[in-house]
Protein backbone atom coordinates (compact mmCIF):
# COMPACT_ATOMS: atom_id res chain seq x y z
CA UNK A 1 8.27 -21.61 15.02
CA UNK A 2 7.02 -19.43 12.61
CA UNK A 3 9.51 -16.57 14.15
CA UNK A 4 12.34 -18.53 12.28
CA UNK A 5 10.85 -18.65 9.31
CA UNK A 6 10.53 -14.95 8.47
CA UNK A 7 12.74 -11.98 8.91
CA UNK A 8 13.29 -10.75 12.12
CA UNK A 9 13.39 -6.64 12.80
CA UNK A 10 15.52 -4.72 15.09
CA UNK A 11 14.41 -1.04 16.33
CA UNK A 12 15.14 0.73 19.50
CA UNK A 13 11.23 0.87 20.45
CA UNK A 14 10.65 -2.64 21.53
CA UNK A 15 7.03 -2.23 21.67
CA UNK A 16 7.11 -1.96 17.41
CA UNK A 17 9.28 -5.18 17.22
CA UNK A 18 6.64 -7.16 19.70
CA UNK A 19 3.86 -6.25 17.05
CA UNK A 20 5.75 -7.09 14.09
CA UNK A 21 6.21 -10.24 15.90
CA UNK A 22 2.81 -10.56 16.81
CA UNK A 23 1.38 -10.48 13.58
CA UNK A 24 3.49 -13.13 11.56
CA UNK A 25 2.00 -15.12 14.46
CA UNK A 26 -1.84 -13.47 13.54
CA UNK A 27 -1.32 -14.22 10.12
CA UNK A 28 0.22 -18.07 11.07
CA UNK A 29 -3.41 -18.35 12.52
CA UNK A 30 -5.03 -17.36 9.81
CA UNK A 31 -3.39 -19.25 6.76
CA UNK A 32 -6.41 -21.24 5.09
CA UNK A 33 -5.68 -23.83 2.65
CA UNK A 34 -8.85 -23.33 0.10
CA UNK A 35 -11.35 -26.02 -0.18
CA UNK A 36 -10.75 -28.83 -3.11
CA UNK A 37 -14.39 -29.58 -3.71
CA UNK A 38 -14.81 -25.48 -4.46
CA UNK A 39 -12.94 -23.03 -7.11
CA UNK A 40 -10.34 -21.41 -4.49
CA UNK A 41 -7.10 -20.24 -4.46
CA UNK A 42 -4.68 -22.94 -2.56
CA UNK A 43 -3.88 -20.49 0.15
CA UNK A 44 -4.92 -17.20 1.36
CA UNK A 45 -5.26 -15.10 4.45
CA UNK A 46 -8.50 -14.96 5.97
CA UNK A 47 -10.06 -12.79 8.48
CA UNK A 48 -13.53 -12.93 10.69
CA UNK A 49 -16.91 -13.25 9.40
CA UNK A 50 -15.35 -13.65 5.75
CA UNK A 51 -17.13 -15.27 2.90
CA UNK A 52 -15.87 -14.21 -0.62
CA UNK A 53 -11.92 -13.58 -1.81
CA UNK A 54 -11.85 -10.24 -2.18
CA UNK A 55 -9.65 -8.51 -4.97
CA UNK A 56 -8.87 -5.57 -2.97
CA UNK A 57 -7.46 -7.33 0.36
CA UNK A 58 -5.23 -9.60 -1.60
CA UNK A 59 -4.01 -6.83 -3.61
CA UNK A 60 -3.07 -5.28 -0.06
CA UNK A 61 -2.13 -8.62 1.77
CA UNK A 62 0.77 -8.95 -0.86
CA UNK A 63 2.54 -5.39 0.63
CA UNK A 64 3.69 -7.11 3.20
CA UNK A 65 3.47 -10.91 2.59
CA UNK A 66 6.25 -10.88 -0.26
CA UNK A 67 8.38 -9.80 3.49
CA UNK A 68 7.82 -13.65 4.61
CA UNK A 69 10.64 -15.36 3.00
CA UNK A 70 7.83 -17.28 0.79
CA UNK A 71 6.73 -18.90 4.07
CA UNK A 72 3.13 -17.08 2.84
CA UNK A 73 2.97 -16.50 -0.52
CA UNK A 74 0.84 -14.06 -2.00
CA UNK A 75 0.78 -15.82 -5.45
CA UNK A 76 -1.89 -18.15 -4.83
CA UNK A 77 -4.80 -15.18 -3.92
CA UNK A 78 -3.76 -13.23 -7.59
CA UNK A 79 -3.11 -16.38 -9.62
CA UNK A 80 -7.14 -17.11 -8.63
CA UNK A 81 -8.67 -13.86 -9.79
CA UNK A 82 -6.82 -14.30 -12.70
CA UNK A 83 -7.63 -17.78 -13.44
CA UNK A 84 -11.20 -16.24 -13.48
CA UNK A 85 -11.13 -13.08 -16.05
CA UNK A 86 -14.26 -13.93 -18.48
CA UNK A 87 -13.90 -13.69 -22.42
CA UNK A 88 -14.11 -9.75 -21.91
CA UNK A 89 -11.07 -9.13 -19.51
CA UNK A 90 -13.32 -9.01 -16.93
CA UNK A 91 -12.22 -9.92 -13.15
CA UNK A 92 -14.33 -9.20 -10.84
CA UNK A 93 -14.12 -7.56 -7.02
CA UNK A 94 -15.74 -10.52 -5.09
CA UNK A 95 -16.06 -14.85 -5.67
CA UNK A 96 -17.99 -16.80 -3.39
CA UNK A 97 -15.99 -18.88 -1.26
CA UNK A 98 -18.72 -21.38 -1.16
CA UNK A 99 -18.38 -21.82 -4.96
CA UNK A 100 -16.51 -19.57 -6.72
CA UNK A 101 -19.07 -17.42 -8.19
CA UNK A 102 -18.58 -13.78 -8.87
CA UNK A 103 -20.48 -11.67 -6.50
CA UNK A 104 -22.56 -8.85 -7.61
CA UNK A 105 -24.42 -5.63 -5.86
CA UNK A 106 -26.94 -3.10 -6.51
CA UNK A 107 -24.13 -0.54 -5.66
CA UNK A 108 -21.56 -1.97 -7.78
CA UNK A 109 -23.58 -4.07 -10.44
CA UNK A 110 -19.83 -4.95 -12.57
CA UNK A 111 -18.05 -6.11 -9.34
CA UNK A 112 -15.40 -3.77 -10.40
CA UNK A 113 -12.91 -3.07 -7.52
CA UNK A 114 -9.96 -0.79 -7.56
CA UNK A 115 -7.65 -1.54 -10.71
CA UNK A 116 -4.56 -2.22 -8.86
CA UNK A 117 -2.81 -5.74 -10.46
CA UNK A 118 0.13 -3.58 -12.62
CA UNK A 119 1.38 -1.83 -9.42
CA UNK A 120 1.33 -5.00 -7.23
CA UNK A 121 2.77 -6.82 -9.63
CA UNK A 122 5.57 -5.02 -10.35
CA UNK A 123 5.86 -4.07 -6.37
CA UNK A 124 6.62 -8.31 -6.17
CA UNK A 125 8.77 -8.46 -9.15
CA UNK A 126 11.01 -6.17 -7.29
CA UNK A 127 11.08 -8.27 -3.87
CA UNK A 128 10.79 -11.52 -5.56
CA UNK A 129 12.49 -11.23 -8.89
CA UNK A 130 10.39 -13.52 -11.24
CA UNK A 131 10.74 -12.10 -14.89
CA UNK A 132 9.15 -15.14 -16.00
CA UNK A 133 5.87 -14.71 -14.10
CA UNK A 134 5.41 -11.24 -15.30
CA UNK A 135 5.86 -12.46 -19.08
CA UNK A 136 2.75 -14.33 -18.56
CA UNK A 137 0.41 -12.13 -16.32
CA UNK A 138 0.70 -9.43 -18.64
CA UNK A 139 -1.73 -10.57 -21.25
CA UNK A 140 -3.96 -11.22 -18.13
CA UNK A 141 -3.52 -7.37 -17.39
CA UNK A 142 -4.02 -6.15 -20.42
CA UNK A 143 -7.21 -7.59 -21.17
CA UNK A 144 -8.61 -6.20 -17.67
CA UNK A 145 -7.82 -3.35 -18.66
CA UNK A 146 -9.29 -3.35 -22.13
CA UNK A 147 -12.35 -4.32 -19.40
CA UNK A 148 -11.94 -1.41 -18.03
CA UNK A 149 -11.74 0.93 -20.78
CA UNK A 150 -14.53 -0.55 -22.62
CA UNK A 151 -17.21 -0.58 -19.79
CA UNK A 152 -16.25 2.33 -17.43
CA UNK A 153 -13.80 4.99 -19.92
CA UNK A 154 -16.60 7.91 -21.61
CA UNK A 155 -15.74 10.53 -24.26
CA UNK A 156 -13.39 13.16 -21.74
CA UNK A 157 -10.94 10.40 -21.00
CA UNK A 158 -11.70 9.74 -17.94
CA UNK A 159 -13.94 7.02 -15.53
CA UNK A 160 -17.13 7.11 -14.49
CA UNK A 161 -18.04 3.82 -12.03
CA UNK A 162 -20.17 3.50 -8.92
CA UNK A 163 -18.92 4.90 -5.60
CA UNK A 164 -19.08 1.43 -4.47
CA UNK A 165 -16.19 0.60 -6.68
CA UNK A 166 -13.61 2.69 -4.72
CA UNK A 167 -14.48 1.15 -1.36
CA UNK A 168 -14.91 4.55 0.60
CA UNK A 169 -18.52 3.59 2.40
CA UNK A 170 -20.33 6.14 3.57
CA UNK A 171 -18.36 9.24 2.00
CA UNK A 172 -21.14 11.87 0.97
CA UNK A 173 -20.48 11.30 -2.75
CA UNK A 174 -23.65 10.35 -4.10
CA UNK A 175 -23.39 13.22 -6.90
CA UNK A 176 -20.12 11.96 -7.86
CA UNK A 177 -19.57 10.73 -11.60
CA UNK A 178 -15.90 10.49 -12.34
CA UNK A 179 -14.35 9.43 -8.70
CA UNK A 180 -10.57 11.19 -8.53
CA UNK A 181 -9.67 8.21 -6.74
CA UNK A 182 -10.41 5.46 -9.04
CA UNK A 183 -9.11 7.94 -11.94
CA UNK A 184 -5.89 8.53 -10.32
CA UNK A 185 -5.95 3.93 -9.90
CA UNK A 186 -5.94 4.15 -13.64
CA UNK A 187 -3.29 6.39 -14.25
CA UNK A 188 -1.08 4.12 -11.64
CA UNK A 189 -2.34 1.18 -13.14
CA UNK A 190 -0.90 2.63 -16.30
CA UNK A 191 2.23 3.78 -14.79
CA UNK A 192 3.25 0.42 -13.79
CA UNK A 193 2.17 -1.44 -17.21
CA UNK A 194 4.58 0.91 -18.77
CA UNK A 195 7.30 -0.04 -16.61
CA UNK A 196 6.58 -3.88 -17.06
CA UNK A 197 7.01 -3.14 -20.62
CA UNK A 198 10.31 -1.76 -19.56
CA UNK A 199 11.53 -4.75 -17.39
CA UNK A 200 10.20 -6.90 -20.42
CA UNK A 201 12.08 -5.04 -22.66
CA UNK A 202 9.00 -4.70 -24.60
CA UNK A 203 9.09 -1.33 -26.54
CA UNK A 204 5.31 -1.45 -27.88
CA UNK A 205 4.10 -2.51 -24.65
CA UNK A 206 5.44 0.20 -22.63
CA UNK A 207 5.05 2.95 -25.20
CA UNK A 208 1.16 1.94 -25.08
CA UNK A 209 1.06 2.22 -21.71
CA UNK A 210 2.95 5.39 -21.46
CA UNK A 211 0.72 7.13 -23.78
CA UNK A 212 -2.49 6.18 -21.78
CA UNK A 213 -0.34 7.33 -18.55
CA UNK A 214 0.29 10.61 -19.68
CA UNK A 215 -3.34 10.86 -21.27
CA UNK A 216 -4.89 9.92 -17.79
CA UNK A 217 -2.65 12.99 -16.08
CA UNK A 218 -3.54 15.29 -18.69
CA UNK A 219 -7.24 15.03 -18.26
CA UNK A 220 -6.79 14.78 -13.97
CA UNK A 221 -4.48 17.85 -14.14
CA UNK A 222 -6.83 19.47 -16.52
CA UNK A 223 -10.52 18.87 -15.09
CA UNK A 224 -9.82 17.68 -11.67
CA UNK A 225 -7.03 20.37 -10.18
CA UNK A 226 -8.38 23.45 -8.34
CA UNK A 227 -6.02 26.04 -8.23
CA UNK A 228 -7.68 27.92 -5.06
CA UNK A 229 -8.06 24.92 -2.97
CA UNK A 230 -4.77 23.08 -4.17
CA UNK A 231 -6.43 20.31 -4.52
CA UNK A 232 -7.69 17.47 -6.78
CA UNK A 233 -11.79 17.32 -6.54
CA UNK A 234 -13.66 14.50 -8.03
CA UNK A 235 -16.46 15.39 -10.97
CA UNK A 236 -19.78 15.41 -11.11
CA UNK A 237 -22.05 14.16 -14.68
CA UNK A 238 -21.93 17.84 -15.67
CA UNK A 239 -17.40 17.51 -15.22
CA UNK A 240 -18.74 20.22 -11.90
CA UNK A 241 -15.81 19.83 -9.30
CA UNK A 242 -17.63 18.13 -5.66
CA UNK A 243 -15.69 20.25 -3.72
CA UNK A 244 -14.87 17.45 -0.63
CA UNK A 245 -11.93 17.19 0.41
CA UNK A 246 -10.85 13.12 0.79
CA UNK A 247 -7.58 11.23 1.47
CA UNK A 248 -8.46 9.56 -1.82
CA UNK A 249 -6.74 12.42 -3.91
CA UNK A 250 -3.56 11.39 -2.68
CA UNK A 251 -3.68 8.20 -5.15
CA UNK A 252 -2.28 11.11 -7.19
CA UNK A 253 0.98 11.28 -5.96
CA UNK A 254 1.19 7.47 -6.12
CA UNK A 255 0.69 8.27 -9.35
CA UNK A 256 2.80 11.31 -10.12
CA UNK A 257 0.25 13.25 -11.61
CA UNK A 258 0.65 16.95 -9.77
CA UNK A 259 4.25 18.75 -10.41
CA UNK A 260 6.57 19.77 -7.51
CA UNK A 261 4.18 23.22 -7.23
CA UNK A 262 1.36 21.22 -7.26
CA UNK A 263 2.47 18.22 -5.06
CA UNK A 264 3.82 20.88 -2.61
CA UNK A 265 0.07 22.33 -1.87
CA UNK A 266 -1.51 18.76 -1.28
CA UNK A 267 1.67 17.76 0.95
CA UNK A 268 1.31 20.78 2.89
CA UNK A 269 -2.50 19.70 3.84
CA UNK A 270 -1.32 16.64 4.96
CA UNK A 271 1.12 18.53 7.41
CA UNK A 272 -1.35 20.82 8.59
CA UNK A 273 -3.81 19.13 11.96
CA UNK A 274 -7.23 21.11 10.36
CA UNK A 275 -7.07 19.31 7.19
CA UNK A 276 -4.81 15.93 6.96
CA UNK A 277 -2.33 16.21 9.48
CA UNK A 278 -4.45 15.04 12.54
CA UNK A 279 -2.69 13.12 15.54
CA UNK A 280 -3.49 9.63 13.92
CA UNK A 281 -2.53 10.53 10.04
CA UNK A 282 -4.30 10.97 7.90
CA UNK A 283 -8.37 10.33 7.59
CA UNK A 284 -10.80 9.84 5.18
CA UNK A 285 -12.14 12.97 4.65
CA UNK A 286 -10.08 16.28 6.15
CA UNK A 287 -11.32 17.59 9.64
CA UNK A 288 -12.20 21.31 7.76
CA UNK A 289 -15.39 19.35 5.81
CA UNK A 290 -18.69 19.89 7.28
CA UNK A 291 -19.48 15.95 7.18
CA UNK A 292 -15.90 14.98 9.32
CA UNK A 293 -16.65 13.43 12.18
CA UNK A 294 -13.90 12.81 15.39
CA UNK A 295 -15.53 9.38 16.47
CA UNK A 296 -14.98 8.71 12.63
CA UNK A 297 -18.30 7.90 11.39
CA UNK A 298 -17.76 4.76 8.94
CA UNK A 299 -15.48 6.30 6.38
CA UNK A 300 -16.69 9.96 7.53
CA UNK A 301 -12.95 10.77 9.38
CA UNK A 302 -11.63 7.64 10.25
CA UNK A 303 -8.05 6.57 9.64
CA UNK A 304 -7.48 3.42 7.55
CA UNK A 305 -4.05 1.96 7.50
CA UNK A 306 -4.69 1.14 4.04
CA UNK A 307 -5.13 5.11 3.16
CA UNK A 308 -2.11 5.82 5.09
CA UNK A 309 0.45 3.24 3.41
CA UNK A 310 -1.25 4.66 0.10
CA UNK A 311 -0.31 8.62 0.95
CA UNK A 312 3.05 7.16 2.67
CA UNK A 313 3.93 5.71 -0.59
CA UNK A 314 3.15 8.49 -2.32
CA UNK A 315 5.19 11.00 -0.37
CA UNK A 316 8.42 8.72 -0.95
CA UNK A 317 7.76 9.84 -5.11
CA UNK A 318 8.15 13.38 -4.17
CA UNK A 319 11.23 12.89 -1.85
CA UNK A 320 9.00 13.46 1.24
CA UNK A 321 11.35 10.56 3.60
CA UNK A 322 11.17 12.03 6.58
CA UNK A 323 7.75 13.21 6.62
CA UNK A 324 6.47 9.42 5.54
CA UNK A 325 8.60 7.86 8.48
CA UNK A 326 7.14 10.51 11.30
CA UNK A 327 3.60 9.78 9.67
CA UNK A 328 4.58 6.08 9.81
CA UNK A 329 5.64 5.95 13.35
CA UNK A 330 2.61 8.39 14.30
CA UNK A 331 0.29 5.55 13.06
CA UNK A 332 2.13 2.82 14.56
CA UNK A 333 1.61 4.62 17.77
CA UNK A 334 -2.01 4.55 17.77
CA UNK A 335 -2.41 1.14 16.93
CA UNK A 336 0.25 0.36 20.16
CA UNK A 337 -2.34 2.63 22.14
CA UNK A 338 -5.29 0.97 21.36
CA UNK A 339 -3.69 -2.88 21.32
CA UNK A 340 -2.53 -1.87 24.85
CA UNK A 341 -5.30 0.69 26.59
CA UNK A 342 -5.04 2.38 30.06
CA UNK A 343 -7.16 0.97 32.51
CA UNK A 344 -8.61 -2.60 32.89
CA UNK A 345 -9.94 -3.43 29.42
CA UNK A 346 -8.53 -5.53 26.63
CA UNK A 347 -7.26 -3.96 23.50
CA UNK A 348 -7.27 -5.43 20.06
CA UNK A 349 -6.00 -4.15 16.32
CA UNK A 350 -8.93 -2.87 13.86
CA UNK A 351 -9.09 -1.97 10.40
CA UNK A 352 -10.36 1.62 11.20
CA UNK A 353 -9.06 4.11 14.10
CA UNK A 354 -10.12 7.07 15.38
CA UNK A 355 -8.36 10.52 14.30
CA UNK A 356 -7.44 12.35 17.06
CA UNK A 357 -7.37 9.76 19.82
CA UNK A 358 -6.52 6.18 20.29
CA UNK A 359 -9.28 3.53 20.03
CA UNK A 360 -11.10 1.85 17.09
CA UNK A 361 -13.37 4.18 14.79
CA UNK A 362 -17.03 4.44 15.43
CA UNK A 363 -20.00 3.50 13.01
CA UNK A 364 -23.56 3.58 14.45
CA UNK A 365 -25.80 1.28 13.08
CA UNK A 366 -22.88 -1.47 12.02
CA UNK A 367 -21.87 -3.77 14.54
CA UNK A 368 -19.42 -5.09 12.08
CA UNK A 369 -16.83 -2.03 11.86
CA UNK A 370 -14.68 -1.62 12.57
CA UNK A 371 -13.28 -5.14 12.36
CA UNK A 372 -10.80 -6.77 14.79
CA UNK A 373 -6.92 -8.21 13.38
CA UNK A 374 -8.05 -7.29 9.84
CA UNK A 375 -4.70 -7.93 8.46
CA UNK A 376 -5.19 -6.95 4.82
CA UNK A 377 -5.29 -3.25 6.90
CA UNK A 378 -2.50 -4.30 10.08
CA UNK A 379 -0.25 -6.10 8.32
CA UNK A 380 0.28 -3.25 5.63
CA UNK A 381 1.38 -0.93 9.06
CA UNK A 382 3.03 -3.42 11.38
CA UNK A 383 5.09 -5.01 8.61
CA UNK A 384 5.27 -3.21 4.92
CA UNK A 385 5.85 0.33 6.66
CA UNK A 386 8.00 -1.20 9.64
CA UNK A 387 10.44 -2.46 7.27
CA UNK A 388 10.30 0.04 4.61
CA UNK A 389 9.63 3.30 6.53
CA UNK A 390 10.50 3.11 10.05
CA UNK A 391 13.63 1.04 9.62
CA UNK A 392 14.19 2.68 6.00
CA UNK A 393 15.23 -0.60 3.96
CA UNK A 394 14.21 -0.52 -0.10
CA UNK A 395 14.95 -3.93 -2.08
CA UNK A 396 15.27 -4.34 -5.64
CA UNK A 397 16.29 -8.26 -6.30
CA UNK A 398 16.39 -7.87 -9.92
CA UNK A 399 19.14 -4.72 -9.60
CA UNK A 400 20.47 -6.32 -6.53
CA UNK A 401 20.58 -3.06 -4.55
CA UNK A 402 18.82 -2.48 -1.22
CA UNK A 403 18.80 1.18 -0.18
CA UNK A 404 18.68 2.01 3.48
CA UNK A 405 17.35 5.50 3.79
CA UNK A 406 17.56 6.99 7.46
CA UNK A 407 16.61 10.39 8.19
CA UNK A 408 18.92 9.93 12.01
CA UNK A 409 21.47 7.11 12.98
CA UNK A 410 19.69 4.77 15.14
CA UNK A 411 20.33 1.14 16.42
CA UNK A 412 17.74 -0.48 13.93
CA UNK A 413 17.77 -3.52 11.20
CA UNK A 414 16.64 -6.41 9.67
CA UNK A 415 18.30 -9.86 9.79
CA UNK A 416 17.60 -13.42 7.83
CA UNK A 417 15.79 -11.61 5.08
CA UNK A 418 15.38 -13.70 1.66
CA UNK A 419 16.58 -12.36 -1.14
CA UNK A 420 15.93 -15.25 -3.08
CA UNK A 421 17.96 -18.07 -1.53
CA UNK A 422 19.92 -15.37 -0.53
CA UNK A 423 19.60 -14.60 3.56
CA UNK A 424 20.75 -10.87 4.41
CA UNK A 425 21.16 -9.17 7.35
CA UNK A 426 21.70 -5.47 7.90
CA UNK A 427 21.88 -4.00 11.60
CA UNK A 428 23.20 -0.87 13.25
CA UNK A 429 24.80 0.44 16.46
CA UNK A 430 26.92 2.17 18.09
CA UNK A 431 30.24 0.90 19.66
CA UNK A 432 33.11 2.38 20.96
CA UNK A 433 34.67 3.07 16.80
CA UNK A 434 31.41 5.01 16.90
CA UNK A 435 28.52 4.06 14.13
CA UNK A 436 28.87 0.69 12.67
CA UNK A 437 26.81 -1.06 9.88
CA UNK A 438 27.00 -4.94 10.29
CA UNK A 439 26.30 -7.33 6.98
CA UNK A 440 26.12 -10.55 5.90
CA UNK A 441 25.03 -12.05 3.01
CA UNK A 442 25.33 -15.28 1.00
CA UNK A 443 26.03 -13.54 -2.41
CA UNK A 444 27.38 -10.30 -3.42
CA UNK A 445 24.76 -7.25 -3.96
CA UNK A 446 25.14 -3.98 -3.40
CA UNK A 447 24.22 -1.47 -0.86
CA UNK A 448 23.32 2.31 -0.30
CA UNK A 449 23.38 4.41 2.71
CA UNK A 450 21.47 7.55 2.80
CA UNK A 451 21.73 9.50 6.21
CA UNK A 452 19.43 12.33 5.28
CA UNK A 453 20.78 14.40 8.67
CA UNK A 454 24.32 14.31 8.07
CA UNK A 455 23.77 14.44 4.06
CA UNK A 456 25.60 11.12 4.01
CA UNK A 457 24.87 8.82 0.55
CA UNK A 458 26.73 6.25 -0.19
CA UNK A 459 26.84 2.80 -2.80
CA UNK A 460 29.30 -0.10 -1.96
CA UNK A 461 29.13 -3.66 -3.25
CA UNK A 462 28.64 -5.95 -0.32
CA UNK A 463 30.61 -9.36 -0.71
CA UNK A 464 29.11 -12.94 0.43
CA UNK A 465 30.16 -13.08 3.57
CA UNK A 466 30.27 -10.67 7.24
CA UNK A 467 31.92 -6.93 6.91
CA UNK A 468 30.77 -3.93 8.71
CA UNK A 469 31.58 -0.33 8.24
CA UNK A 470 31.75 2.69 9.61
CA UNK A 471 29.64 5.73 9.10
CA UNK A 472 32.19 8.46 9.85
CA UNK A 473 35.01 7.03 7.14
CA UNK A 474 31.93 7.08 4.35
């Protein structure tokens, strides 16, 4: 059973447990082994009408495969754009799965797809623990991004590439020449090479990296800001500011590029329902912009779970926990909705909803989207943010520490999660002592509370074995 191969979750809203459930069983359905007589990657997760391996999904698909306890690794789909980088760093967006070919457009004649190998990989190092692979993916890196710097980087600094290259559709950007999105990629592409360097003890490495980092926020804090809107705008050939308002700013806080003044202006338009903060957080482009559409329109105001794991992600950098958990559980709700409609018709899971209702987004003229159990998009929801937003539960193998961050006590958890060949489980409830926290574990790591509500924090080193605790004698 492919429950008993995977963690299981525990939260008092059955409903989100059932879906977790639900899609370890999708993605059980949709484990290919790749063909032998064709370049492929020896497994991957595959979806509907799919016919290249594309660099973007897998980046996404590993968010929440690395949760699987290596039942589905996510290994096999980066190891293969790897094993293809050409003589000039170059990987591209799209192979063929007939034959391994790179795929090219008119729209996006380099194949060049959002930069984001540093940040997954060091997102897996942390769940998996494997200094060794990181030793030898980083020359890999490096050269893709000497790629990158040498095709796409002009004079100011920054990155001028095709709208096609930061997957946003039909997004009125056509006047765009240096995408804030794709700028802000580098600068968290950078970010996380630096702190490989640091895990690798590697001095140069990191130093490098942290130079480029802080030359990539300079220019984005210097060209892109504008102080009346409080907002990053992308630029156009003349370094004009296109004054449209997309969720793909946010990549900056991934990044860390605004301060705490700055980061507290974009945060607050993700709180507020005419810009970001619709029911069903947060859409492509705000509901104030002339081309925002409530039916969604492509990428013209519809929500895409991959946007909102992005923002959510970002928000935990500037301390926003509770905010990223409502948005979270906001989401979560609208994908319950439209999986399980009023009335007589079936439901299904998309990769694009609608903003201020439930149901899948609209796009006249394309058939196509929004497409049904997309997992690179689900999956990212209905697993990475169940486990690390709505229950609350950050793991670092390599420091052996798993943070549990709860904004309320709640009867929630997780139980049989790997740690490599380590099986944890964490629940909690309420008995008649009051608040309990239940482990077990097969080796000793250690363990931090944070209950934001009662301003509870605490670190304890949890021995192999069963103990509990409870909350009110922390």
């Amino acid at each position: 059973m492919v429950k008993d191969n995977v963690p299981s979750v525990h939260f008092y809203d059955q409903d989100f447990v059932d879906l977790y459930d639900r899609t370890w069983l999708w993605i059980h359905d949709r484990w290919e082994a790749g063909a032998r007589e064709a370049e492929s990657p020896t497994h991957y997760l595959s979806y509907d009408g799919q016919d290249t391996y594309h660099q973007y999904y897998s980046c996404l698909d590993s968010f929440f495969l690395v949760y699987s306890n290596q039942t589905y690794s996510p290994f096999p789909m980066l190891d293969f754009f790897y094993s293809k980088q050409e003589a000039s760093g170059a990987i591209r967006g799209e192979y063929s799965i007939e034959d391994g070919s790179p795929v090219f457009t008119e729209e996006n004649p380099q194949g060049v797809h959002p930069p984001l190998f540093a940040y997954v990989e060091f997102n897996l190092y942390h769940k998996v623990g494997n200094k060794k692979r990181l030793k030898e993916v980083v020359p890999v890196l490096e050269n893709y991004m000497t790629w990158l710097d040498e095709t796409f980087k002009q004079e100011n600094g920054l990155y001028s590439v095709p709208m096609a290259a930061t997957l946003m559709g039909n997004l009125p950007r056509k006047q765009v020449a240096y995408p804030v999105d794709f700028n802000a990629m580098m600068a968290v592409n950078a970010l996380y090479m630096s702190a490989i360097g640091d895990v690798l003890n590697d001095k140069e490495l990191s130093f490098r990296y942290k130079r480029q980092y802080f030359s990539f926020k300079t220019r984005i804090n210097t060209l892109m800001w504008n102080a009346a809107d409080g907002f990053y705008y992308d630029l156009d050939a003349q370094e004009k500011q296109v004054r449209l308002k997309t969720i793909g700013t946010y990549w900056t806080l991934l990044a860390e590029i605004p301060n705490e003044d700055r980061a507290e202006r974009l945060i607050s338009q993700l709180k507020d329902p005419e810009v970001f903060g619709t029911e069903n957080p947060f859409p492509t482009i705000a509901a104030d912009q002339k081309a925002f559409s409530e039916d969604g329109n492509g990428y013209c105001g519809s929500v895409l779970p991959s946007h909102t794991f992005m923002v959510i992600k970002g928000l935990e950098r500037y301390q926003e926990f509770e905010f990223a958990r409502e948005c979270a559980i906001r989401h979560l709700y609208f994908i319950l909705d439209t999986l399980h409609p009023d009335g007589t018709e079936n439901g299904d899971v998309y990769e694009a909803y609608l903003p201020l209702r439930e149901g899948p987004a609209q796009y006249p003229g394309h058939p196509d989207f929004p497409r049904k159990k997309f997992l690179p998009m689900i999956g990212l929801v209905t697993i990475g943010l169940m486990i690390e937003n709505v229950v609350g539960l950050m793991i670092s193998l390599p420091r052996k520490t798993v943070d549990w961050v709860m904004p309320t006590l709640e009867a929630m958890g997780i139980e049989d999660l790997s740690l490599k060949r380590n099986l944890i489980t964490i629940l909690s409830n309420k008995n008649t002592r009051g608040w309990e926290i239940r482990l077990e574990s097969e080796k000793l790591y250690y363990f931090t509370i944070d209950i934001l509500d009662e301003q509870k924090k605490k670190t304890l080193p949890i021995p192999s074995g069963k103990c509990s605790m409870l909350i009110d004698k922390l």
